[in-house]
N, C-alpha and C. Protein backbone atom coordinates (compact mmCIF):
# COMPACT_ATOMS: atom_id res chain seq x y z
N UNK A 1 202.48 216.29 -142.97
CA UNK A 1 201.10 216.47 -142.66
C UNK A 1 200.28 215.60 -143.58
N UNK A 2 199.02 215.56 -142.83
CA UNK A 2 197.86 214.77 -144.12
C UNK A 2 197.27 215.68 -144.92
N UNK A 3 196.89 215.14 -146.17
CA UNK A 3 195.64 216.29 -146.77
C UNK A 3 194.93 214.99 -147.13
N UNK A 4 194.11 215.55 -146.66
CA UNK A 4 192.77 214.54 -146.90
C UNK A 4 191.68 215.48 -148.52
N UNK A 5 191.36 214.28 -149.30
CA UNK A 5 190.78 215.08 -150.39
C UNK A 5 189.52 214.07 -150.51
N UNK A 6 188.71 214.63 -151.39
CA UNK A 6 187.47 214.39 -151.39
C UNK A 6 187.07 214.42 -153.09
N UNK A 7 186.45 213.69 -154.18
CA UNK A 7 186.42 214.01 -155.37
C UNK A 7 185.50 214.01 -155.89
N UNK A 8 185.00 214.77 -156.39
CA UNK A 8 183.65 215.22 -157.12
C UNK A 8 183.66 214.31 -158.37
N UNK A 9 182.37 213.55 -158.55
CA UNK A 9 181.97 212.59 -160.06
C UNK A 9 181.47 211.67 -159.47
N UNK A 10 181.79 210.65 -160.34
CA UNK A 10 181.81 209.27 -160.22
C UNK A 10 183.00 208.41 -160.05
N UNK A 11 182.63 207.62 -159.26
CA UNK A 11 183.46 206.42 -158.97
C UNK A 11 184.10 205.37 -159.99
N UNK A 12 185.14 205.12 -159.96
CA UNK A 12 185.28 204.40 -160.57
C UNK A 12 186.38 202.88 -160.27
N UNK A 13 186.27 202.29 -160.90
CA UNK A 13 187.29 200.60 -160.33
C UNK A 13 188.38 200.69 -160.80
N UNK A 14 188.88 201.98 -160.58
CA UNK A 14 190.35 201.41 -160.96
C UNK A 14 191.32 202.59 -160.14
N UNK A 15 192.09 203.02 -160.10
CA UNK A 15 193.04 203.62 -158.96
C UNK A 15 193.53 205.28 -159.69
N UNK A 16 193.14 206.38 -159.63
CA UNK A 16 193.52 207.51 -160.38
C UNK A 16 194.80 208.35 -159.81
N UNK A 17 195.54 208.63 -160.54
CA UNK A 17 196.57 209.62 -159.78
C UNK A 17 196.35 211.09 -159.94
N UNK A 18 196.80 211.55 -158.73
CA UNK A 18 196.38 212.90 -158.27
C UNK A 18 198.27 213.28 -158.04
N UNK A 19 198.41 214.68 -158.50
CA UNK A 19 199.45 215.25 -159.03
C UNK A 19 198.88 216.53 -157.57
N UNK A 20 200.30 217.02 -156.87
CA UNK A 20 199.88 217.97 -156.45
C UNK A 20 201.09 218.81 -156.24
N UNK A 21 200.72 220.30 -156.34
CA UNK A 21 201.94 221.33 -156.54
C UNK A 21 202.04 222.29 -155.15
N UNK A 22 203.02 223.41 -155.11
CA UNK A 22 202.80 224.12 -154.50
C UNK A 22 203.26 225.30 -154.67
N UNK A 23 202.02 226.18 -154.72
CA UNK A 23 202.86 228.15 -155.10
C UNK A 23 203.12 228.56 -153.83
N UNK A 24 204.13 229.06 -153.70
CA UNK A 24 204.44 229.93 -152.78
C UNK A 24 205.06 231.75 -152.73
N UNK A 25 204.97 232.35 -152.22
CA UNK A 25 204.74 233.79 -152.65
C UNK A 25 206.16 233.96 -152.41
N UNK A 26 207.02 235.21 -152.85
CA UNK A 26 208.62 235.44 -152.99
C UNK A 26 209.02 235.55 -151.84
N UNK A 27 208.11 235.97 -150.56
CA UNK A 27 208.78 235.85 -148.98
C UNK A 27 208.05 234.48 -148.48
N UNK A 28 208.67 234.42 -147.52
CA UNK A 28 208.54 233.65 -146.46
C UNK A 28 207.85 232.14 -147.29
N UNK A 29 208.03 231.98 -148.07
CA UNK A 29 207.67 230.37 -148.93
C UNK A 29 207.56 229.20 -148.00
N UNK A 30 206.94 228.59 -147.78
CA UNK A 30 206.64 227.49 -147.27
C UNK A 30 206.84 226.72 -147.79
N UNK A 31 208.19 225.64 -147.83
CA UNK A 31 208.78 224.88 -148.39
C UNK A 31 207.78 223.61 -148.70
N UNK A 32 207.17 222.68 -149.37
CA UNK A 32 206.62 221.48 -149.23
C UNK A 32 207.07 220.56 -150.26
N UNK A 33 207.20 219.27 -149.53
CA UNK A 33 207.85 217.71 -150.24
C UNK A 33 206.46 217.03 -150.76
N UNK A 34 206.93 216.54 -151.76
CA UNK A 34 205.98 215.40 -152.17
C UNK A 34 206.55 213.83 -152.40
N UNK A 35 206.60 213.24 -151.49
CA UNK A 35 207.43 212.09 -150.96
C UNK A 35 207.37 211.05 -151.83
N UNK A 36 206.09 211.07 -152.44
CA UNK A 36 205.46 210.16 -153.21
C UNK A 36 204.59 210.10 -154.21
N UNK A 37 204.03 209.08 -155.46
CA UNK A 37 203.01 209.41 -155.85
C UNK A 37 201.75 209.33 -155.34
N UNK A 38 200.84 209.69 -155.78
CA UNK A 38 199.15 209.83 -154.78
C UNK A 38 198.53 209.00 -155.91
N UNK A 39 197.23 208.31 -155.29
CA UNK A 39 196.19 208.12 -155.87
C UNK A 39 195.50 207.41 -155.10
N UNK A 40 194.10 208.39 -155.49
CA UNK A 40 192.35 208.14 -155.08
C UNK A 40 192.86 206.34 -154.90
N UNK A 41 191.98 205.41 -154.60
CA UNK A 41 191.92 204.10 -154.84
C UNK A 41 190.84 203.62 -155.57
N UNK A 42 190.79 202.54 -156.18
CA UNK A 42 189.60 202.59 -156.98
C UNK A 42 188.31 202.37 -156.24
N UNK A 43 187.18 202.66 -156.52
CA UNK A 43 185.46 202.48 -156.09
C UNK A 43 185.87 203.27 -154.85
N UNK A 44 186.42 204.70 -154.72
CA UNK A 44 186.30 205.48 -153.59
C UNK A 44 186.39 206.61 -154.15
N UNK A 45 185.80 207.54 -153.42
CA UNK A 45 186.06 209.29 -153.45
C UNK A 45 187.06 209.68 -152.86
N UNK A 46 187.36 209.26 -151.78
CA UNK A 46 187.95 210.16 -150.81
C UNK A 46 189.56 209.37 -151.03
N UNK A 47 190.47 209.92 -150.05
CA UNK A 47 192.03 209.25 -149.96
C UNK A 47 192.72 210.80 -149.28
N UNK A 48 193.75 210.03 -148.61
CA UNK A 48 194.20 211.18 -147.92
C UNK A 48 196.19 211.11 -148.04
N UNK A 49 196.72 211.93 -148.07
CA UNK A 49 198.02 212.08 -148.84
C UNK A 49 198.83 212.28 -147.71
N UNK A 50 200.22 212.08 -147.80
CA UNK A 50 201.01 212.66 -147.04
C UNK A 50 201.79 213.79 -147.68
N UNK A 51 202.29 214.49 -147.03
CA UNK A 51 203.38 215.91 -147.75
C UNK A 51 204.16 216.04 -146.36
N UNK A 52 205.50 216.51 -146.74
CA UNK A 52 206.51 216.97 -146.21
C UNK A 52 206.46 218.76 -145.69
N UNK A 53 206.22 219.07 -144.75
CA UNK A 53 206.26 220.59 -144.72
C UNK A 53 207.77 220.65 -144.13
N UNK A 54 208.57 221.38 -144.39
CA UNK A 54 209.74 221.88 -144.47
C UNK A 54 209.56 222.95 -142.91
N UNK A 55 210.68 222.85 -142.19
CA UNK A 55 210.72 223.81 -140.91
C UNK A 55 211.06 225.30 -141.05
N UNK A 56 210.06 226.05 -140.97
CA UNK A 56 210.40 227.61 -141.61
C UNK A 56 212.10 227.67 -141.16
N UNK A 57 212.63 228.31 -141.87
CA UNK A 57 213.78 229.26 -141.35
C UNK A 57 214.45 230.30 -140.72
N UNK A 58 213.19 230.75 -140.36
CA UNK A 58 213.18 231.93 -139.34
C UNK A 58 212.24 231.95 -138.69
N UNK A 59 213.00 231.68 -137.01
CA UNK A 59 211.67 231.49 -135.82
C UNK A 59 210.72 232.75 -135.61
N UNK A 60 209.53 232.29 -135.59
CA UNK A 60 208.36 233.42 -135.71
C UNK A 60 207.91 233.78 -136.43
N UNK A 61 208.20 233.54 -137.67
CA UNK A 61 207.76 234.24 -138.42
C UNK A 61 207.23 232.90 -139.69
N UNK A 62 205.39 233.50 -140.16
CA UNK A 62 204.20 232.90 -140.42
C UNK A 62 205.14 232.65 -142.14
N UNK A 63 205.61 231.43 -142.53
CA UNK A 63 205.81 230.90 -143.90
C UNK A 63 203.86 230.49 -144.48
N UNK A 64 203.67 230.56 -145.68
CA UNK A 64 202.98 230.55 -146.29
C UNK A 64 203.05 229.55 -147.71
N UNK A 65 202.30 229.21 -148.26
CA UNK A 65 202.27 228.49 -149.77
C UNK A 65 200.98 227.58 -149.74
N UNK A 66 200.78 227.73 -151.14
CA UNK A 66 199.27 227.09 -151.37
C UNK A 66 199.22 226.00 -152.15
N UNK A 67 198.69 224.83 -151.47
CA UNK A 67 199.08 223.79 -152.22
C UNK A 67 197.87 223.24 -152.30
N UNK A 68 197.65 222.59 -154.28
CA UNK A 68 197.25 222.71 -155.40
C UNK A 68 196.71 221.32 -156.02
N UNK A 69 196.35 221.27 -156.65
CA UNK A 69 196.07 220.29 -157.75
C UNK A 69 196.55 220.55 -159.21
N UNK A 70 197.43 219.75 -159.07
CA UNK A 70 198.22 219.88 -160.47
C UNK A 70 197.09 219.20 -161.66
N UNK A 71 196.48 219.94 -162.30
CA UNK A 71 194.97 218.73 -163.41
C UNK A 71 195.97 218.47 -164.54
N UNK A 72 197.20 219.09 -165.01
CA UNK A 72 197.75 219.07 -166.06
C UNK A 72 198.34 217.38 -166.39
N UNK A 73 199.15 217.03 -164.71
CA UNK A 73 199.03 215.53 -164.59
C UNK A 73 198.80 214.73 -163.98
N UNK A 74 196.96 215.29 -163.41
CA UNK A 74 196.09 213.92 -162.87
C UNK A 74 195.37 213.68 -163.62
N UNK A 75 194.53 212.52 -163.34
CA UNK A 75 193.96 211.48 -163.56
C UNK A 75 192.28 212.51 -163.30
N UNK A 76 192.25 213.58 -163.01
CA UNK A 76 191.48 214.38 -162.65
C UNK A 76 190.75 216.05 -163.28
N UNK A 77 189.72 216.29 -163.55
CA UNK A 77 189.89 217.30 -163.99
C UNK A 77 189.01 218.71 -162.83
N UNK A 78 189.41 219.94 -163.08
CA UNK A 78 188.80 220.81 -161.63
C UNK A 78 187.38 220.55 -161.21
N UNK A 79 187.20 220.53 -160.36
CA UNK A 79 185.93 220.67 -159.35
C UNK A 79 185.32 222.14 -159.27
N UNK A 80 184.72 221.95 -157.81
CA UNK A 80 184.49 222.97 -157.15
C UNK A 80 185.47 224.33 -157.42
N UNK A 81 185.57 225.22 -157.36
CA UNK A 81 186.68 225.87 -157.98
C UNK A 81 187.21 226.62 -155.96
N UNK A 82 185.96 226.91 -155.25
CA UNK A 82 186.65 226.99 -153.96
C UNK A 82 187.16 226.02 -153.48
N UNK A 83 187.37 224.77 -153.67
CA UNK A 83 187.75 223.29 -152.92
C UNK A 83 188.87 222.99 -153.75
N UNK A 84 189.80 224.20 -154.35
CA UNK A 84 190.87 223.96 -155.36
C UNK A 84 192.42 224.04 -154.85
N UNK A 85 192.19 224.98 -153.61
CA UNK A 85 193.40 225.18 -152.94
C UNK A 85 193.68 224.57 -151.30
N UNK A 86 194.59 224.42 -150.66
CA UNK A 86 194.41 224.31 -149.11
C UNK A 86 195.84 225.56 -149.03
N UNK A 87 195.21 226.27 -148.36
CA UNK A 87 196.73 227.76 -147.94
C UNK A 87 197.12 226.58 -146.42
N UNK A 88 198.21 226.69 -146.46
CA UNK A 88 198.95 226.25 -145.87
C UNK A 88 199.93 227.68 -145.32
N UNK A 89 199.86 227.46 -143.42
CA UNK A 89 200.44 228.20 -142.80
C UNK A 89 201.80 227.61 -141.71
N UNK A 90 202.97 227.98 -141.61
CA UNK A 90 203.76 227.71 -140.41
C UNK A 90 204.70 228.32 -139.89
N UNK A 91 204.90 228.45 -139.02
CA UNK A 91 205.76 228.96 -137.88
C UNK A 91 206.76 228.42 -136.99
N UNK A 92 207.76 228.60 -137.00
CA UNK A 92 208.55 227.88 -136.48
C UNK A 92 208.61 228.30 -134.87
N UNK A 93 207.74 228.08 -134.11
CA UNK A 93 207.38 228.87 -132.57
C UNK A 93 206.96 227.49 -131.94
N UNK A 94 207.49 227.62 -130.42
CA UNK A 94 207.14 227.04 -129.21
C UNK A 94 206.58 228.14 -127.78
N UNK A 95 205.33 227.97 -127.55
CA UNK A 95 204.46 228.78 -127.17
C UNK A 95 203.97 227.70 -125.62
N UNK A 96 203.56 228.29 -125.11
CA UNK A 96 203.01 227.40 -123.70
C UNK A 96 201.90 226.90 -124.00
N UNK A 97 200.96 227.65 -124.57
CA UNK A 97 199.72 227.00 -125.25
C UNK A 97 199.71 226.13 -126.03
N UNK A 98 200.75 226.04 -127.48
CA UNK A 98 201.25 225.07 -128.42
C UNK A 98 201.72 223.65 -127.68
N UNK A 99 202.67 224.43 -126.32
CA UNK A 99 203.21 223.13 -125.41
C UNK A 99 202.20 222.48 -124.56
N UNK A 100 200.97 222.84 -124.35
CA UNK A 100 199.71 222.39 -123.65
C UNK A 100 200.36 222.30 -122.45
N UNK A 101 200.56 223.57 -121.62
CA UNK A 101 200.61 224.71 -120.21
C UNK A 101 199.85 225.67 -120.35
N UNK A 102 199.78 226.22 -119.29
CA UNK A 102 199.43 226.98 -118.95
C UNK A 102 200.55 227.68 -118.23
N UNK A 103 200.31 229.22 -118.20
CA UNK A 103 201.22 230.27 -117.28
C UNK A 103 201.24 229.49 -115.47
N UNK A 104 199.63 229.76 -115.63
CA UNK A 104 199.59 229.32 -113.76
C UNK A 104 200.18 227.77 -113.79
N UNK A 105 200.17 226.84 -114.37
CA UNK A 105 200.19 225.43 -114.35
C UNK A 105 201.89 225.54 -114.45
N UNK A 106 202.38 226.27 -114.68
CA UNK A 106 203.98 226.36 -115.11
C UNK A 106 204.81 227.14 -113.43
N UNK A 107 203.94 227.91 -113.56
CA UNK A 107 204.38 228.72 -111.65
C UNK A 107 204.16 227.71 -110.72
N UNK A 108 202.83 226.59 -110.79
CA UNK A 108 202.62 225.74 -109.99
C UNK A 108 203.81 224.79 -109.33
N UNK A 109 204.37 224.05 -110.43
CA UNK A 109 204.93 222.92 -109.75
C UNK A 109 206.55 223.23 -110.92
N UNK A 110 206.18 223.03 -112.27
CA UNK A 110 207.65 222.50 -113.55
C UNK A 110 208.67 223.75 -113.03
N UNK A 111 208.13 225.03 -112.16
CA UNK A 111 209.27 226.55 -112.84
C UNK A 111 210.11 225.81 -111.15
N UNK A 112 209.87 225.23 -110.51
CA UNK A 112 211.28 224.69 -109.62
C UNK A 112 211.82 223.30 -110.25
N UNK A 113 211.19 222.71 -111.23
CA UNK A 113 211.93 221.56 -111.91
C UNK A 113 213.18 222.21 -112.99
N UNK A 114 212.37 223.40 -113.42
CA UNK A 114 213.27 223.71 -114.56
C UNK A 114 213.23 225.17 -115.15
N UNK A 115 212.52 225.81 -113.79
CA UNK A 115 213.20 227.65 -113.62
C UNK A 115 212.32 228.34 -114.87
N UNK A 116 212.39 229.42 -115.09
CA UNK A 116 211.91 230.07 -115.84
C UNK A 116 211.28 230.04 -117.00
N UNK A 117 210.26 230.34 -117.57
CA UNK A 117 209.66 229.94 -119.04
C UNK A 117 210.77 230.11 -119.77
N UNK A 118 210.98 230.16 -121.14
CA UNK A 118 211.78 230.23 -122.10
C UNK A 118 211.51 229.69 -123.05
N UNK A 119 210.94 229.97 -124.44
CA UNK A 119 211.00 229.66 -125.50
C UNK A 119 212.25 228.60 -125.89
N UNK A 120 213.60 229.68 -125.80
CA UNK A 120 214.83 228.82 -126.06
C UNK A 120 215.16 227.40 -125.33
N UNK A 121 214.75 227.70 -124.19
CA UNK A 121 214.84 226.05 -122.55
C UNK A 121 213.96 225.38 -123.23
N UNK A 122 213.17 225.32 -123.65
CA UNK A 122 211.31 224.40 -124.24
C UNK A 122 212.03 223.89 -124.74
N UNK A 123 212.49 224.12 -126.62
CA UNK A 123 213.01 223.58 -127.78
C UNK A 123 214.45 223.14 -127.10
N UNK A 124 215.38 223.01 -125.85
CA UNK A 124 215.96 222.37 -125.81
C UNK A 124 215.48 221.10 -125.07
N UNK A 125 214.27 221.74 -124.31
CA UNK A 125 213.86 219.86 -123.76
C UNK A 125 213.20 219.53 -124.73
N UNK A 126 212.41 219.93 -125.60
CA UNK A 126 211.84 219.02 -126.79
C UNK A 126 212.74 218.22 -127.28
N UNK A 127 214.10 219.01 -127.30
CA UNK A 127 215.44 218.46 -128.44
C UNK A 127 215.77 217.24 -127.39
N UNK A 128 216.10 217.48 -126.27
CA UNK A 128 216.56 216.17 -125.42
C UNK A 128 215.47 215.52 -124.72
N UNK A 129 214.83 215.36 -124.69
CA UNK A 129 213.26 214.73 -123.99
C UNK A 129 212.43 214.23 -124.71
N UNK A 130 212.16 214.39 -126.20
CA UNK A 130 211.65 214.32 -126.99
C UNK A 130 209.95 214.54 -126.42
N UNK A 131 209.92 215.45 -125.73
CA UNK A 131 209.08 216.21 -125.03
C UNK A 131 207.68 217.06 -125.92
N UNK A 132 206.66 216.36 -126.90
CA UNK A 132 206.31 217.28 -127.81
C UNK A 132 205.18 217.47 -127.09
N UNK A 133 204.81 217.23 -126.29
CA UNK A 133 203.17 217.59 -125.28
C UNK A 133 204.02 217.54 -123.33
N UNK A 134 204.02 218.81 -123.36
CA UNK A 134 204.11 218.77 -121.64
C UNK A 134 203.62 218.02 -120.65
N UNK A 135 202.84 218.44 -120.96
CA UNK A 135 201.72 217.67 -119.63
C UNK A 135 201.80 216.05 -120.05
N UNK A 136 201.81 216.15 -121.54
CA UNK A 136 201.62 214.92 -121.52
C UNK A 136 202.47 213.61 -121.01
N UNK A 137 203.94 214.63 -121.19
CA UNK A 137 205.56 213.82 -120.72
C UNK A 137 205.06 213.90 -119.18
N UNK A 138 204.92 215.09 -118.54
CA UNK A 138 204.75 215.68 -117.08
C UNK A 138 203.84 214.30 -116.24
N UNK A 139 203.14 214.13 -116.90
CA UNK A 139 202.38 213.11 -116.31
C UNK A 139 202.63 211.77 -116.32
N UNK A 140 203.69 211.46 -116.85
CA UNK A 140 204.08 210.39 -117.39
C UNK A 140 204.92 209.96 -116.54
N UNK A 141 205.14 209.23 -115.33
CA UNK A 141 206.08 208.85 -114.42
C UNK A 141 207.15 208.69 -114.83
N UNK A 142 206.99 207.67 -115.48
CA UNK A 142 208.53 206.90 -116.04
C UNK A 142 209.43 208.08 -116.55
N UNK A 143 208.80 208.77 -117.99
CA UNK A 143 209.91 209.62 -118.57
C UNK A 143 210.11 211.08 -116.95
N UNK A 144 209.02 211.37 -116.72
CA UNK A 144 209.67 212.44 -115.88
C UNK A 144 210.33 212.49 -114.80
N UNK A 145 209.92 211.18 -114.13
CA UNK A 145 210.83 211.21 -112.54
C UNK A 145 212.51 210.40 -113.46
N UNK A 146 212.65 209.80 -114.63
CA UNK A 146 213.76 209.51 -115.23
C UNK A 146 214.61 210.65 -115.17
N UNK A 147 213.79 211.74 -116.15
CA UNK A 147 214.44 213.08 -115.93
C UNK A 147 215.11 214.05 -114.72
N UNK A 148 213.93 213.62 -113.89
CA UNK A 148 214.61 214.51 -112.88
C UNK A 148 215.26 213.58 -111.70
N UNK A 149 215.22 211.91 -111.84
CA UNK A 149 216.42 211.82 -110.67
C UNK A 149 217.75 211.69 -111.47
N UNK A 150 217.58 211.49 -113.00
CA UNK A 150 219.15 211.79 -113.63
C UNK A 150 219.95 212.84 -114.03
N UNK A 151 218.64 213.81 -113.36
CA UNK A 151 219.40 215.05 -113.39
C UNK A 151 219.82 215.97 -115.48
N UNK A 152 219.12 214.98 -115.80
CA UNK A 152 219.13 214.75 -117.45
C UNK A 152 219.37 216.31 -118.22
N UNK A 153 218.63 217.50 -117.33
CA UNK A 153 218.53 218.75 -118.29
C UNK A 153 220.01 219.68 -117.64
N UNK A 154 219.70 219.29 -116.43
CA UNK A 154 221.06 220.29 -116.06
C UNK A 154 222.55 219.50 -116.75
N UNK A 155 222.67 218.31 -116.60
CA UNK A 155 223.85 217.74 -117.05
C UNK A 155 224.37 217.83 -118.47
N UNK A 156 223.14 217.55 -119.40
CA UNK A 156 223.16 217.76 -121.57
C UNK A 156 223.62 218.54 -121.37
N UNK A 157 223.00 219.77 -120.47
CA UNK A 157 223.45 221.50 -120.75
C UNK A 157 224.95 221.92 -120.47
N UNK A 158 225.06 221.27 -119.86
CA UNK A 158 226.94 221.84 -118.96
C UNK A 158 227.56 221.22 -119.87
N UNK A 159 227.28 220.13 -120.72
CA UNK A 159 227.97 219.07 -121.67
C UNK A 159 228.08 220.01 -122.77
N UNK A 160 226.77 220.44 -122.96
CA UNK A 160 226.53 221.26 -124.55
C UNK A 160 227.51 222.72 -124.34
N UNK A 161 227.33 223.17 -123.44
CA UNK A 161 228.30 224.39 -123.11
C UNK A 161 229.69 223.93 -123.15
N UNK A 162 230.05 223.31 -122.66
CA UNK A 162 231.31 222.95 -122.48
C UNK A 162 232.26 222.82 -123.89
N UNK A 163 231.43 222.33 -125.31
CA UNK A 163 232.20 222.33 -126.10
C UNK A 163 231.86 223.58 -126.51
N UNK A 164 232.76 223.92 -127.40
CA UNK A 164 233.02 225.71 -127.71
C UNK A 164 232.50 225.54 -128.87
N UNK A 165 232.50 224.69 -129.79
CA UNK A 165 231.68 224.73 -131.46
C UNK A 165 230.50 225.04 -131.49
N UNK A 166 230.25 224.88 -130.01
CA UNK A 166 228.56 224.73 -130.16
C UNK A 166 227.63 226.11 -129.66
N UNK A 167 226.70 226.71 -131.08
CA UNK A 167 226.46 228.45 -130.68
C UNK A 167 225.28 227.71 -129.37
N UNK A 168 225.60 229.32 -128.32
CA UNK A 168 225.31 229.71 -127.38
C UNK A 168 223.39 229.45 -127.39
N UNK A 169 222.89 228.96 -126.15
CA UNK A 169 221.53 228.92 -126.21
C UNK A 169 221.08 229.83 -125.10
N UNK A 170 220.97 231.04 -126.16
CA UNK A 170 220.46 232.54 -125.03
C UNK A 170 218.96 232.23 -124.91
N UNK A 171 218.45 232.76 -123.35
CA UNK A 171 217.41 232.82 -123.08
C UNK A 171 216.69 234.02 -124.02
N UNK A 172 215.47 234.34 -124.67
CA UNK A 172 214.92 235.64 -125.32
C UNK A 172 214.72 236.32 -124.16
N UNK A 173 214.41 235.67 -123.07
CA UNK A 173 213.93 237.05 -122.20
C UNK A 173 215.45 237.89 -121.32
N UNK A 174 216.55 236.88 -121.37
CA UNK A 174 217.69 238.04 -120.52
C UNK A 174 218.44 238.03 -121.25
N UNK A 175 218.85 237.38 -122.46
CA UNK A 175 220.20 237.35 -123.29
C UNK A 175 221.19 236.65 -122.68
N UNK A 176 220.82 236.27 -121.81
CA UNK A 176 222.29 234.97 -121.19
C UNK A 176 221.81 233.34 -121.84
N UNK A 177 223.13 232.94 -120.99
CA UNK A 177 222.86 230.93 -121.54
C UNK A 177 221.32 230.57 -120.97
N UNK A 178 220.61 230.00 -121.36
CA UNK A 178 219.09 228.71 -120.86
C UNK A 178 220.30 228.24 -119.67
N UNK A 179 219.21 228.16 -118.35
CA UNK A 179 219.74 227.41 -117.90
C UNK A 179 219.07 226.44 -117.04
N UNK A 180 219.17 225.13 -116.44
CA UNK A 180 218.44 224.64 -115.53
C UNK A 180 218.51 224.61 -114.25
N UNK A 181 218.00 224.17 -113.02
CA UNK A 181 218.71 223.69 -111.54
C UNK A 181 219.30 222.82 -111.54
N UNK A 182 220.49 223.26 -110.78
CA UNK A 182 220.85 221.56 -110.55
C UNK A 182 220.32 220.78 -109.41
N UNK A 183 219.56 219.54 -110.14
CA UNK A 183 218.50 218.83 -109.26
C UNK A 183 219.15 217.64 -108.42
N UNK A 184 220.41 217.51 -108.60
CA UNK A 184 221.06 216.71 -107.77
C UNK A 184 221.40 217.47 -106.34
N UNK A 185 221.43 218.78 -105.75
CA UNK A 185 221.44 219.29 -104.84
C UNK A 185 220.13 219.21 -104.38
N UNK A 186 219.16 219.13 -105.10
CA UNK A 186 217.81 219.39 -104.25
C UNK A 186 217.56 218.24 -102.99
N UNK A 187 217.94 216.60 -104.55
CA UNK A 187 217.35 215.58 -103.99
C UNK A 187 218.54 214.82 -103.29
């Protein structure tokens, strides 16, 4: 993710480093990387950072941690004292809304491309489709009619089943395998 920061003073010509930490509480911790060092640039306020957020470990459930300004080793000393933290929230969830669908938009036309909602079916076409906006793939000729005259979701799947190492991808709503149509009978 970005954090974009903003710095209270004066400007100055030369390049400051900004140190940044992260507390996280004894559950659900929100893992975060700091990939790199940071710094403001010189004759600017502002600069915006990258960080690593880590993929919770347990789907559904809200990881937390608050990440900081380390003053002990920046180039910086505290501000604002509310403009000191950013709480940082995540979830490891695929939602229809998150996937930009809708319920009715999903009954419309995709639930005979690829059958039933499913949390578990989503994160496997994300995983093989690289599918991170629905509509947005959906609309997209090339990748979707690719998909469905190669038959792409029903075939990975019979592949992925087929080897035995590989744990089972139960639907949440019946407890059986995700499964797709097979779209080579349709067309």
């Amino acid at each position: 993710m970005i954090v974009g920061v903003k710095i209270m003073g004066e400007i100055v010509n030369y390049p400051r480093k900004v140190v940044l930490k992260s507390e996280a509480p004894a559950e659900n911790a929100l893992e975060v990387i700091f990939p790199e060092e940071y710094y403001v640039p010189a004759d600017t306020a502002v600069a915006t950072f990258r960080v690593i957020v880590k993929r919770p470990a347990t789907r559904n459930i809200t990881y937390t941690t608050k990440l900081m300004f380390d003053y002990s080793q920046s180039d910086f000393e505290a501000g604002t004292r509310e403009r000191q933290v950013f709480n940082l929230k995540a979830e490891d969830k695929v939602s229809m809304e998150l996937w930009g669908i809708t319920q009715e938009d999903w009954e419309y036309e995709p639930v005979f491309f690829f059958g039933e909602w499913s949390e578990t079916k989503m994160r496997y076409m994300i995983t093989m489709l690289g599918c991170v906006s629905f509509m947005n793939w959906y609309y997209n000729e090339d990748s979707f009619f690719e998909a469905l005259m190669g038959n792409v979701l029903y075939e990975s799947l019979e592949e992925y089943k087929a080897d035995s190492s590989n744990p089972p991808l139960l639907d949440e709503n019946t407890g059986e395998w995700i499964e797709f149509p097979d779209l080579s009978e349709m067309m």
